[in-house]
ModelCIF file with pLDDT and N, C-alpha, C, O atoms, coordinates in Angstrom:
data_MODEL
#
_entry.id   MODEL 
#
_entity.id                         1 
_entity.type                       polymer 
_entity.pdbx_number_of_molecules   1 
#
_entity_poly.entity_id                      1 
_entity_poly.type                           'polypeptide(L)' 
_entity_poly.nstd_linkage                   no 
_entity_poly.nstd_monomer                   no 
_entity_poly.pdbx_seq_one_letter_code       
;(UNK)(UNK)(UNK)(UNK)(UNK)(UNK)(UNK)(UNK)(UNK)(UNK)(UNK)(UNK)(UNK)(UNK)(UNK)(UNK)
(UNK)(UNK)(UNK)(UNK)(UNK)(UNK)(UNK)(UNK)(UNK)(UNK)(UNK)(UNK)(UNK)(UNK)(UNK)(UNK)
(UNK)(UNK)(UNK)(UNK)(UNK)(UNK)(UNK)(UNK)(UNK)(UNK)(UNK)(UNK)
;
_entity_poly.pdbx_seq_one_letter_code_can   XXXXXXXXXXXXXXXXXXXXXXXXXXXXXXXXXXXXXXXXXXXX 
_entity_poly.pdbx_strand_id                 A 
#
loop_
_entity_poly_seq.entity_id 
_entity_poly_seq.num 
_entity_poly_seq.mon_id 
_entity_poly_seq.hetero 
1 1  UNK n 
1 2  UNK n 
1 3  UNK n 
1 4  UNK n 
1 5  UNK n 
1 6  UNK n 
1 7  UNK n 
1 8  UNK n 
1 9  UNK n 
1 10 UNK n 
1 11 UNK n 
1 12 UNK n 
1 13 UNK n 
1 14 UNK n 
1 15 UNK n 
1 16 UNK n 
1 17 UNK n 
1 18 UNK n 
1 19 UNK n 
1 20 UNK n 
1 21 UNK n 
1 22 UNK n 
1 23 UNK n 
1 24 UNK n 
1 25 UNK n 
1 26 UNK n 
1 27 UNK n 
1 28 UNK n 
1 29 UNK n 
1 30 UNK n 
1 31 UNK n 
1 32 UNK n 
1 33 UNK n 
1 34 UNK n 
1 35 UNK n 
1 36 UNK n 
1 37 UNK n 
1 38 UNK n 
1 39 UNK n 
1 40 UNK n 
1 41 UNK n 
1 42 UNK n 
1 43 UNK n 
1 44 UNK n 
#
_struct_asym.id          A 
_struct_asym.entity_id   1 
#
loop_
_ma_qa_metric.id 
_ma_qa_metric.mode 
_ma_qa_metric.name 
_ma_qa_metric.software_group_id 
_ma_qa_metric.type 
1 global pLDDT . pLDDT 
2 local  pLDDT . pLDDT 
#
_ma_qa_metric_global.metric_id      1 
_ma_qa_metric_global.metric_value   94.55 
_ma_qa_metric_global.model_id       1 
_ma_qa_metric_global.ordinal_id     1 
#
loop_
_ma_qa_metric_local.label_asym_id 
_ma_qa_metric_local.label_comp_id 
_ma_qa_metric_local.label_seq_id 
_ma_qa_metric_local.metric_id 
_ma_qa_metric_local.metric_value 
_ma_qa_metric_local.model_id 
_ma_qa_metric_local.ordinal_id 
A UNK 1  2 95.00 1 1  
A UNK 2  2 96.00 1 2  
A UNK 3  2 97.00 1 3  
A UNK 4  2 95.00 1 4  
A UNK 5  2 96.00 1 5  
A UNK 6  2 97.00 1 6  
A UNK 7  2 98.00 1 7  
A UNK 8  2 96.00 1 8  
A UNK 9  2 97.00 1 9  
A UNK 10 2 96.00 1 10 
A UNK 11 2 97.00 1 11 
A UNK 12 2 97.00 1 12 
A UNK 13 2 96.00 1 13 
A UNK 14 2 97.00 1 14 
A UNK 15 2 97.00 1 15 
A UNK 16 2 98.00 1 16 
A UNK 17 2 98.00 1 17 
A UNK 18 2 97.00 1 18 
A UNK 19 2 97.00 1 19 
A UNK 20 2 96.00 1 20 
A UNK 21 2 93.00 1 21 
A UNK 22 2 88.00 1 22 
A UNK 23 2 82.00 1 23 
A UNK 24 2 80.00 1 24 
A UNK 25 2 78.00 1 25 
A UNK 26 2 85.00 1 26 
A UNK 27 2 89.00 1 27 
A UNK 28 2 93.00 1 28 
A UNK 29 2 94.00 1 29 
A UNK 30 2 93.00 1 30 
A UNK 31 2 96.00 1 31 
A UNK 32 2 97.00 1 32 
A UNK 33 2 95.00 1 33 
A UNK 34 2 95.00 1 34 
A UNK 35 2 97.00 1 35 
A UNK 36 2 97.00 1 36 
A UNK 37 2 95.00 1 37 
A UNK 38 2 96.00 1 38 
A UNK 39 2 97.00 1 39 
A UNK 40 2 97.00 1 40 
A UNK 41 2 97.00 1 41 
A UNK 42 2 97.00 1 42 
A UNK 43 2 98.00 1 43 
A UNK 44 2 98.00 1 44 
#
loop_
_atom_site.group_PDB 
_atom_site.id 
_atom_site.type_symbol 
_atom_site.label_atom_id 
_atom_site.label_alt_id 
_atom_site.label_comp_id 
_atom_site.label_asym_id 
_atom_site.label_entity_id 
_atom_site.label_seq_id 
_atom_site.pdbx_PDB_ins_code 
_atom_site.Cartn_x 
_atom_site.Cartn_y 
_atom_site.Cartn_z 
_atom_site.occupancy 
_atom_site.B_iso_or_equiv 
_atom_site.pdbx_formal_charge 
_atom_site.auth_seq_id 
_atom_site.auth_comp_id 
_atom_site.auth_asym_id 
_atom_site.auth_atom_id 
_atom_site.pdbx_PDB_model_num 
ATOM 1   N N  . UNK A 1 1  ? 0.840   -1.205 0.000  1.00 95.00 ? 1  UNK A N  1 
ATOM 2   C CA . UNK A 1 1  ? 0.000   0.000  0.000  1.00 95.00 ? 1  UNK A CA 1 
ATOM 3   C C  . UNK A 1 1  ? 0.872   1.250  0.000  1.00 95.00 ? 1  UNK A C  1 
ATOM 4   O O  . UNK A 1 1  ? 0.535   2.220  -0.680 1.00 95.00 ? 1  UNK A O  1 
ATOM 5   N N  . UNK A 1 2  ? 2.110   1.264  0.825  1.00 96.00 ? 2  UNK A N  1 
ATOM 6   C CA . UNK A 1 2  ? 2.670   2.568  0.938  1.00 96.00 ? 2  UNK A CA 1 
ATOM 7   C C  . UNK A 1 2  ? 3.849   2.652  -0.499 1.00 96.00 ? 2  UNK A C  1 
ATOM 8   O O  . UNK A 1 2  ? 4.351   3.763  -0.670 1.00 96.00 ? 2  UNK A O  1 
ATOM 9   N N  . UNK A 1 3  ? 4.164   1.808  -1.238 1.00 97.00 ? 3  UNK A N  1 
ATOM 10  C CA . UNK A 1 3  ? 4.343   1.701  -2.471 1.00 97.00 ? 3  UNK A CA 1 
ATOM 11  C C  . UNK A 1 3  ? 3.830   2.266  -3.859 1.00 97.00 ? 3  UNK A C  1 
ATOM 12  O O  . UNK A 1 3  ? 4.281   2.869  -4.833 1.00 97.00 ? 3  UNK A O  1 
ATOM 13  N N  . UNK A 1 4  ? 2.306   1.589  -3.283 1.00 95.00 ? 4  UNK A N  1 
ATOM 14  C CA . UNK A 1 4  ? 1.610   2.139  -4.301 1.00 95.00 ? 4  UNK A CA 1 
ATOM 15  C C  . UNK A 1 4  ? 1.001   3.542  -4.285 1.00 95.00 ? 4  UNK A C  1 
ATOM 16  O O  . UNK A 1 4  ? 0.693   4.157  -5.306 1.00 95.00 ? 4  UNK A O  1 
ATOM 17  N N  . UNK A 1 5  ? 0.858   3.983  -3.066 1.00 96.00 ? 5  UNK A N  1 
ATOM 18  C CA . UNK A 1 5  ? 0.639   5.498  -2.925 1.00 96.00 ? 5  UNK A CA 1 
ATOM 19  C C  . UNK A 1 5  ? 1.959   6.403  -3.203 1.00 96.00 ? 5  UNK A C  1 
ATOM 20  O O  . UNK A 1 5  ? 2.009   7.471  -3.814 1.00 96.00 ? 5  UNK A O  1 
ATOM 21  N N  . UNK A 1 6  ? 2.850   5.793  -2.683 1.00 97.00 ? 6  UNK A N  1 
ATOM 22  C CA . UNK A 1 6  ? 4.368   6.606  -3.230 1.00 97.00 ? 6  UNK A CA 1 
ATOM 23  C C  . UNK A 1 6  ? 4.648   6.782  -4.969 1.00 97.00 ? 6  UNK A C  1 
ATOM 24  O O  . UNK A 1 6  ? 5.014   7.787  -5.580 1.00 97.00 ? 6  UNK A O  1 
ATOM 25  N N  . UNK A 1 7  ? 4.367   5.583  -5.419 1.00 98.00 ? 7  UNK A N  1 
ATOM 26  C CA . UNK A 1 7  ? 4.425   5.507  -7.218 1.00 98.00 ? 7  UNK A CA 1 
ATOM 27  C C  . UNK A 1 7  ? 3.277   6.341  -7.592 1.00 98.00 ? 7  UNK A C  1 
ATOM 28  O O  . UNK A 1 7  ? 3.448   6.903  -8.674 1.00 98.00 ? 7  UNK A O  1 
ATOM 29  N N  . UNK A 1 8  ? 1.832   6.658  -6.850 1.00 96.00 ? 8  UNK A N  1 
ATOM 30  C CA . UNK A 1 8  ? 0.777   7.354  -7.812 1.00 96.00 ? 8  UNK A CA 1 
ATOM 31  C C  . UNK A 1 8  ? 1.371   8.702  -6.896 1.00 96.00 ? 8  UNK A C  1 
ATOM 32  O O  . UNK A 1 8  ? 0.616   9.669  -6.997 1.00 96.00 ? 8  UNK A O  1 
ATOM 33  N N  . UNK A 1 9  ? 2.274   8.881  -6.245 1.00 97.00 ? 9  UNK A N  1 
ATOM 34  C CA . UNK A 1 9  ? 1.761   10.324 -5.792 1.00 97.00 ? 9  UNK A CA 1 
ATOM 35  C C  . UNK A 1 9  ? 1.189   11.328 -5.259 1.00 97.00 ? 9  UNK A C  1 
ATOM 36  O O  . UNK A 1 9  ? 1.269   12.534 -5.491 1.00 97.00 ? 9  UNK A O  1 
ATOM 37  N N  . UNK A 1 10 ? 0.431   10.549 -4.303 1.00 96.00 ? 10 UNK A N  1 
ATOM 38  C CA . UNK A 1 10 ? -0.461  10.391 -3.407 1.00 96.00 ? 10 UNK A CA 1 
ATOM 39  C C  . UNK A 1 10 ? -0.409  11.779 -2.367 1.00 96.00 ? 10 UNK A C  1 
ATOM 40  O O  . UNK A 1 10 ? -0.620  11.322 -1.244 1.00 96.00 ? 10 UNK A O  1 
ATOM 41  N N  . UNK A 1 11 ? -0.321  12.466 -2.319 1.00 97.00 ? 11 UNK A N  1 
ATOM 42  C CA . UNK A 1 11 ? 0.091   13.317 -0.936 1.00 97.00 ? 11 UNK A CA 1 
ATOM 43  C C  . UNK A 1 11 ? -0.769  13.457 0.394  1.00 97.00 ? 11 UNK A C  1 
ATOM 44  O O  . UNK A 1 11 ? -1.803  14.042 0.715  1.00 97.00 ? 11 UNK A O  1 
ATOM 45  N N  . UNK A 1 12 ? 0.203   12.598 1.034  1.00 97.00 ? 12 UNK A N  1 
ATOM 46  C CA . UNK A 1 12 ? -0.514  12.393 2.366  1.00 97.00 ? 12 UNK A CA 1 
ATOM 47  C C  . UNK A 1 12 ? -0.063  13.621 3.425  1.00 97.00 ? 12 UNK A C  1 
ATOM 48  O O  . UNK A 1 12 ? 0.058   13.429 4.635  1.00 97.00 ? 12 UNK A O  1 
ATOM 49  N N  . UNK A 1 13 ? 0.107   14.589 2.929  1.00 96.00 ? 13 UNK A N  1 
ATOM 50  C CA . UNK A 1 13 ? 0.612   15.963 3.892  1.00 96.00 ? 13 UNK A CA 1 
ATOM 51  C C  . UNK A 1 13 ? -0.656  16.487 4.194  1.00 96.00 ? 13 UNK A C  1 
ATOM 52  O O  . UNK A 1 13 ? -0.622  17.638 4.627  1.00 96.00 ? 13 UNK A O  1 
ATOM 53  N N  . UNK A 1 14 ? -2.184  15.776 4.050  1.00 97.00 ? 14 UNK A N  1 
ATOM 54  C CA . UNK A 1 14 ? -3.621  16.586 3.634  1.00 97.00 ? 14 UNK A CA 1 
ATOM 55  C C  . UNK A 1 14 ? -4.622  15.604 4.565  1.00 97.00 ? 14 UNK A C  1 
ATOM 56  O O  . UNK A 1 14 ? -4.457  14.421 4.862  1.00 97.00 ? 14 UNK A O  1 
ATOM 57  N N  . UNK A 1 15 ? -5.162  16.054 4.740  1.00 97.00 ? 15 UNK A N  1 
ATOM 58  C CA . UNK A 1 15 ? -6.733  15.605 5.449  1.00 97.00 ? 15 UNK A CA 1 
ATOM 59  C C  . UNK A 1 15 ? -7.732  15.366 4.198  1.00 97.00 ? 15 UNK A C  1 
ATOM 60  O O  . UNK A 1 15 ? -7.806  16.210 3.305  1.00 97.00 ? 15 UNK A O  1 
ATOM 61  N N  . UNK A 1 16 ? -8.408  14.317 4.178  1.00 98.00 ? 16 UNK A N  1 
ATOM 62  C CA . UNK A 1 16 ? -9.548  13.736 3.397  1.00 98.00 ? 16 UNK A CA 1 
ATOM 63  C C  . UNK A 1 16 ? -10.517 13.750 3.909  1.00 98.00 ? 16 UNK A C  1 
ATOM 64  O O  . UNK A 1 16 ? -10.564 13.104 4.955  1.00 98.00 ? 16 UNK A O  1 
ATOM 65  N N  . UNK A 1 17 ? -11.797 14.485 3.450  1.00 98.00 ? 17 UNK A N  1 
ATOM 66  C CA . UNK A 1 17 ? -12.863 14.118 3.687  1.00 98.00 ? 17 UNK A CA 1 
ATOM 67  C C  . UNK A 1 17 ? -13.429 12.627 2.985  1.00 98.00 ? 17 UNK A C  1 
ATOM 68  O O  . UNK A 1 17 ? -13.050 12.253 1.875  1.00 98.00 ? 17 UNK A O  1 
ATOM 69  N N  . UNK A 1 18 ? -14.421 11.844 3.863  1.00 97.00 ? 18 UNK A N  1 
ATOM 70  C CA . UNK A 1 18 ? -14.928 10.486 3.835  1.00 97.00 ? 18 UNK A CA 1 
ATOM 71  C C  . UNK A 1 18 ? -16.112 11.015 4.100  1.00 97.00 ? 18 UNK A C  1 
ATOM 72  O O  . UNK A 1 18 ? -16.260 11.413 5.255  1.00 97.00 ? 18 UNK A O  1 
ATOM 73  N N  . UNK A 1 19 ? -17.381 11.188 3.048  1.00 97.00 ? 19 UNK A N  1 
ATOM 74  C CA . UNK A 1 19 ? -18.202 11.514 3.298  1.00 97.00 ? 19 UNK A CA 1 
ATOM 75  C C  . UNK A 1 19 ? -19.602 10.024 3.639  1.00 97.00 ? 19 UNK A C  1 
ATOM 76  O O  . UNK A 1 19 ? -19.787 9.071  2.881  1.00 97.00 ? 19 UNK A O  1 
ATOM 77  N N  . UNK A 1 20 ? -20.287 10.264 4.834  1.00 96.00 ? 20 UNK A N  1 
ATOM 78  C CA . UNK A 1 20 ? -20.912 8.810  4.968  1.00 96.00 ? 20 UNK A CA 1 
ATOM 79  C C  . UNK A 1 20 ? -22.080 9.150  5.397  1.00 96.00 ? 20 UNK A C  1 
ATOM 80  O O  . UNK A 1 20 ? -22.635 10.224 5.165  1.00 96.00 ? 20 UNK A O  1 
ATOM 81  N N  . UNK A 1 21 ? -22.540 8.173  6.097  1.00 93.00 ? 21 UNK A N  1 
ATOM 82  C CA . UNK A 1 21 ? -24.465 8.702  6.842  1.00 93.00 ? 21 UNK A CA 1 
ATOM 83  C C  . UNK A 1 21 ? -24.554 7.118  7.727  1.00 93.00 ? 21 UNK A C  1 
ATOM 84  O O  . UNK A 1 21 ? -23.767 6.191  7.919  1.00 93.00 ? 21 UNK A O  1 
ATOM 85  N N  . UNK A 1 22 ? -26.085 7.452  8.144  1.00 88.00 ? 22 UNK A N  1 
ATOM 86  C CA . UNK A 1 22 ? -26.536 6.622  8.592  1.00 88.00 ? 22 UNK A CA 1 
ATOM 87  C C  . UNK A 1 22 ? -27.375 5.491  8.253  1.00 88.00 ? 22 UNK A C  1 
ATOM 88  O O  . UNK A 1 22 ? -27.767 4.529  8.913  1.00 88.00 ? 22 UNK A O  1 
ATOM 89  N N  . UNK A 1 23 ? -27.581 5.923  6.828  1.00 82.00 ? 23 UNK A N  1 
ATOM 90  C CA . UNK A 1 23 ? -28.872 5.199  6.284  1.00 82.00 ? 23 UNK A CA 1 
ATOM 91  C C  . UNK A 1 23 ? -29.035 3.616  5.981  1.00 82.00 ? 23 UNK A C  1 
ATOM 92  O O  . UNK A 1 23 ? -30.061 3.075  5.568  1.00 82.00 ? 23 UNK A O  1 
ATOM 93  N N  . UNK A 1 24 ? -27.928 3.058  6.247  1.00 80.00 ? 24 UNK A N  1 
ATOM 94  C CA . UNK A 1 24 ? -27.437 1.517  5.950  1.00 80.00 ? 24 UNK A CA 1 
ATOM 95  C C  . UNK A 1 24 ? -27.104 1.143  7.742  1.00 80.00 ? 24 UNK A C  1 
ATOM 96  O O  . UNK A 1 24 ? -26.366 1.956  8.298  1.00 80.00 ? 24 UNK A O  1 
ATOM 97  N N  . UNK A 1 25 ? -27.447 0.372  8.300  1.00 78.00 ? 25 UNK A N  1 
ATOM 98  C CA . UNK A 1 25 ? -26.416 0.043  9.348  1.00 78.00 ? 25 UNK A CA 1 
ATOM 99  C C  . UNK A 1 25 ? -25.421 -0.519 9.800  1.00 78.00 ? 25 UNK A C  1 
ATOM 100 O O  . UNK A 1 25 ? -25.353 -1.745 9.888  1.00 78.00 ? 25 UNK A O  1 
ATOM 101 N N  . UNK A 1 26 ? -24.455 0.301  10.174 1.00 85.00 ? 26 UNK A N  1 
ATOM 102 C CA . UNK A 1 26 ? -22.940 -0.042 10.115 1.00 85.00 ? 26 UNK A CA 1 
ATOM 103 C C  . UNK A 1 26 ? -22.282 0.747  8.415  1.00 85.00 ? 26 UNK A C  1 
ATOM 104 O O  . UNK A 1 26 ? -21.174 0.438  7.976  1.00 85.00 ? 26 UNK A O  1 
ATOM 105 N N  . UNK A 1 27 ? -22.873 1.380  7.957  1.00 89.00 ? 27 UNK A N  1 
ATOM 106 C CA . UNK A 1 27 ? -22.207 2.173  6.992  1.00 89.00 ? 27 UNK A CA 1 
ATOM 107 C C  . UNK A 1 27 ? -21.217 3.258  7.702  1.00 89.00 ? 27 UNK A C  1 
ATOM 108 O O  . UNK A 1 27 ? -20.000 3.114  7.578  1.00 89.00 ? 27 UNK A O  1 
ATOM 109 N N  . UNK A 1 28 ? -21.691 4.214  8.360  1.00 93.00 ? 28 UNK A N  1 
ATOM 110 C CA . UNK A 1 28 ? -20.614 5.279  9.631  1.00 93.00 ? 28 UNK A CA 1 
ATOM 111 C C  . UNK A 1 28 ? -19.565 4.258  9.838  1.00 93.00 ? 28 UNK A C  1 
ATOM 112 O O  . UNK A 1 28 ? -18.496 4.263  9.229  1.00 93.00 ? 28 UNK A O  1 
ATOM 113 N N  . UNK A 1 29 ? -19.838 3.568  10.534 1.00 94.00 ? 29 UNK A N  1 
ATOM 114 C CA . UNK A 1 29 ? -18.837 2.352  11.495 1.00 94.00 ? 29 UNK A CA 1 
ATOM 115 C C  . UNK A 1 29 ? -17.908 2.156  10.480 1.00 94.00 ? 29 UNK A C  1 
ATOM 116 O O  . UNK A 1 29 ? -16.803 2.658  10.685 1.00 94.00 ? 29 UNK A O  1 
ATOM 117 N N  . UNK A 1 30 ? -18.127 1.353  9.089  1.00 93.00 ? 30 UNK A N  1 
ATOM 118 C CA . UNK A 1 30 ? -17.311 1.308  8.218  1.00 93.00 ? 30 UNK A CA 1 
ATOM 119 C C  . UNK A 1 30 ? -16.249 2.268  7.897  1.00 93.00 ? 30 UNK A C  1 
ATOM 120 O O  . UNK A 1 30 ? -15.019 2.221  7.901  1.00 93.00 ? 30 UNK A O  1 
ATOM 121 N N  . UNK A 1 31 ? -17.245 3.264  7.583  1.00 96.00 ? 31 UNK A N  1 
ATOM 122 C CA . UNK A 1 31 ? -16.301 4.493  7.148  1.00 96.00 ? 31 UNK A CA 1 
ATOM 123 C C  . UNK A 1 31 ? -15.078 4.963  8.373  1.00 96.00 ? 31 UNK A C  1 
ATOM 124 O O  . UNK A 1 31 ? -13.874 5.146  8.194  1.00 96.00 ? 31 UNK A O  1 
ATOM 125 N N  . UNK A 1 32 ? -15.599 5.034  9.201  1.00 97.00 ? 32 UNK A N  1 
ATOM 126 C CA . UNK A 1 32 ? -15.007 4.736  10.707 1.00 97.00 ? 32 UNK A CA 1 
ATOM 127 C C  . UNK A 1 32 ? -13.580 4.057  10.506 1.00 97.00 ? 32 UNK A C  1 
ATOM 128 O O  . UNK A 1 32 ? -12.509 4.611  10.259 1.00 97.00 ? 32 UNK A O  1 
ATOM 129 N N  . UNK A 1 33 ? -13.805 2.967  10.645 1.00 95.00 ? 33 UNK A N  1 
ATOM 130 C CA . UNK A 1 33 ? -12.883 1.488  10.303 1.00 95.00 ? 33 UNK A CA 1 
ATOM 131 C C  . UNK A 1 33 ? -11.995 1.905  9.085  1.00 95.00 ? 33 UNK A C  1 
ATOM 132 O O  . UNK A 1 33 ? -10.787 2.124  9.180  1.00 95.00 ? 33 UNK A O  1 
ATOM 133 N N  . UNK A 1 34 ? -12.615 1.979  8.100  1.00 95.00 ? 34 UNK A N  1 
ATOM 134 C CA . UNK A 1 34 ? -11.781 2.631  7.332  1.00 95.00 ? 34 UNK A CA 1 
ATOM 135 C C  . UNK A 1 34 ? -10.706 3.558  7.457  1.00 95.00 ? 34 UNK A C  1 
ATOM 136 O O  . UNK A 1 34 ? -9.556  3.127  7.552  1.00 95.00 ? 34 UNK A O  1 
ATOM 137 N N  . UNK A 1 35 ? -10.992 5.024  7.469  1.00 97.00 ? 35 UNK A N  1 
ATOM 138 C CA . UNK A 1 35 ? -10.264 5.797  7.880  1.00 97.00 ? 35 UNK A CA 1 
ATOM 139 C C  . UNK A 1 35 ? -8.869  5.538  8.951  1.00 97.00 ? 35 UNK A C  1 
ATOM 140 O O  . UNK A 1 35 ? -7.700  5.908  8.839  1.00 97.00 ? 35 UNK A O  1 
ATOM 141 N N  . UNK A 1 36 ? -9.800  4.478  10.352 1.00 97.00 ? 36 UNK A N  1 
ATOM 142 C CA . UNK A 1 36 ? -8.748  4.015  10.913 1.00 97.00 ? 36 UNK A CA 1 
ATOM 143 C C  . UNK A 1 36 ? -7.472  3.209  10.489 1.00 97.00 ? 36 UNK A C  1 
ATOM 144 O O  . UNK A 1 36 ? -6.293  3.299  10.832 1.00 97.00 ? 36 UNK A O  1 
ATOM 145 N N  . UNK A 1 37 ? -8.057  2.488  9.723  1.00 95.00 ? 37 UNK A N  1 
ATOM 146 C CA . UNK A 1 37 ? -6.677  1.611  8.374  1.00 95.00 ? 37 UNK A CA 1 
ATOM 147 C C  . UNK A 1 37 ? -6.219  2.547  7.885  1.00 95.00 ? 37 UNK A C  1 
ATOM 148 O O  . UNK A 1 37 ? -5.079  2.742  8.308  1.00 95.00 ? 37 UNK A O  1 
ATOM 149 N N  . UNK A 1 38 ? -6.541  3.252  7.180  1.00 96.00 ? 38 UNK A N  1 
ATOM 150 C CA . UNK A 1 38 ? -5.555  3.969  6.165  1.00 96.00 ? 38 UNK A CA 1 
ATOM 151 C C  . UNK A 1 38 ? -4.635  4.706  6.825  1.00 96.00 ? 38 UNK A C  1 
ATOM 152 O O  . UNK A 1 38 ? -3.516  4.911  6.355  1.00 96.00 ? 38 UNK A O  1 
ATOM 153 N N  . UNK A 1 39 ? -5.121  5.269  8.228  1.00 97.00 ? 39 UNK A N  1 
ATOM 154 C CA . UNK A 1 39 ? -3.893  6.145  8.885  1.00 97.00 ? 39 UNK A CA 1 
ATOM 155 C C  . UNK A 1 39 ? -2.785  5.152  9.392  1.00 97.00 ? 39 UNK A C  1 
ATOM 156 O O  . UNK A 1 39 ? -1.935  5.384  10.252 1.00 97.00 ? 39 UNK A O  1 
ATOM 157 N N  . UNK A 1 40 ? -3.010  3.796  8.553  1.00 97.00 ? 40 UNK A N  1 
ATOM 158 C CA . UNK A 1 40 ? -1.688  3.000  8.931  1.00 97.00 ? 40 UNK A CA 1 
ATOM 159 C C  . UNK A 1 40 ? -0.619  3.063  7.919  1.00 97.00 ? 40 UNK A C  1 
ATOM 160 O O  . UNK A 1 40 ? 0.489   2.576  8.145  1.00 97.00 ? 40 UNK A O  1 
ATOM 161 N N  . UNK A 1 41 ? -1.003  3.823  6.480  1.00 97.00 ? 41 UNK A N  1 
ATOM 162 C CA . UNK A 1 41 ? -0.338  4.021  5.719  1.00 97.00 ? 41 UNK A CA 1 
ATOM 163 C C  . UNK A 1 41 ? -0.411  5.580  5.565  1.00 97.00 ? 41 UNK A C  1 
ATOM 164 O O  . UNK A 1 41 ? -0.688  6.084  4.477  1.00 97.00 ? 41 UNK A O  1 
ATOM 165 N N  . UNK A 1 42 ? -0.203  6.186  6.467  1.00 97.00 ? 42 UNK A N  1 
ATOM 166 C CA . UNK A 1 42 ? -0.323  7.904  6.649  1.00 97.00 ? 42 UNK A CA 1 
ATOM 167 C C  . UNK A 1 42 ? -1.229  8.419  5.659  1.00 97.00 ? 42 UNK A C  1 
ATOM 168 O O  . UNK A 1 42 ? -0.802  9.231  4.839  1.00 97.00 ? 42 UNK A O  1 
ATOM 169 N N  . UNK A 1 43 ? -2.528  8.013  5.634  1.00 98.00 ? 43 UNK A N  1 
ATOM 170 C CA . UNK A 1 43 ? -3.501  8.792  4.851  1.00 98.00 ? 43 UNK A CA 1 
ATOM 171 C C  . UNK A 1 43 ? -4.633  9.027  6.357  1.00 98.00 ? 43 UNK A C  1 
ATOM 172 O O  . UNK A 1 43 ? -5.039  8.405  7.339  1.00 98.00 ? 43 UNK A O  1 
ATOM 173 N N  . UNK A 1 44 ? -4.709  9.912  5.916  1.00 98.00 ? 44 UNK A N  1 
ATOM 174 C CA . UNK A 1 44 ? -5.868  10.585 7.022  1.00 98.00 ? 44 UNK A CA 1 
ATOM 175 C C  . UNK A 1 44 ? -7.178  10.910 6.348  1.00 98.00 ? 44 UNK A C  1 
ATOM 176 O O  . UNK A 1 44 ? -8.104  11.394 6.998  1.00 98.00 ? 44 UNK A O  1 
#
């Protein structure tokens, strides 16, 4: 993963919005979960 963000260029110097809701349950949570992974490869 931190490969492939380094080869596309990725700039992780930035905050991402993850835009989500409630309307599924466990969709938030996901997005949640998510976010939490990726800040293992310094994406926020």
């Amino acid at each position: 993963a931190d490969r492939l963000l380094t080869a596309a260029g990725f700039d992780r110097g930035r905050s991402y919005p993850l835009v989500t809701s409630d309307d599924v349950p466990g969709l938030a949570e996901s997005a949640t979960l998510f976010a939490h992974e990726m800040r293992k490869v310094g994406v926020q």
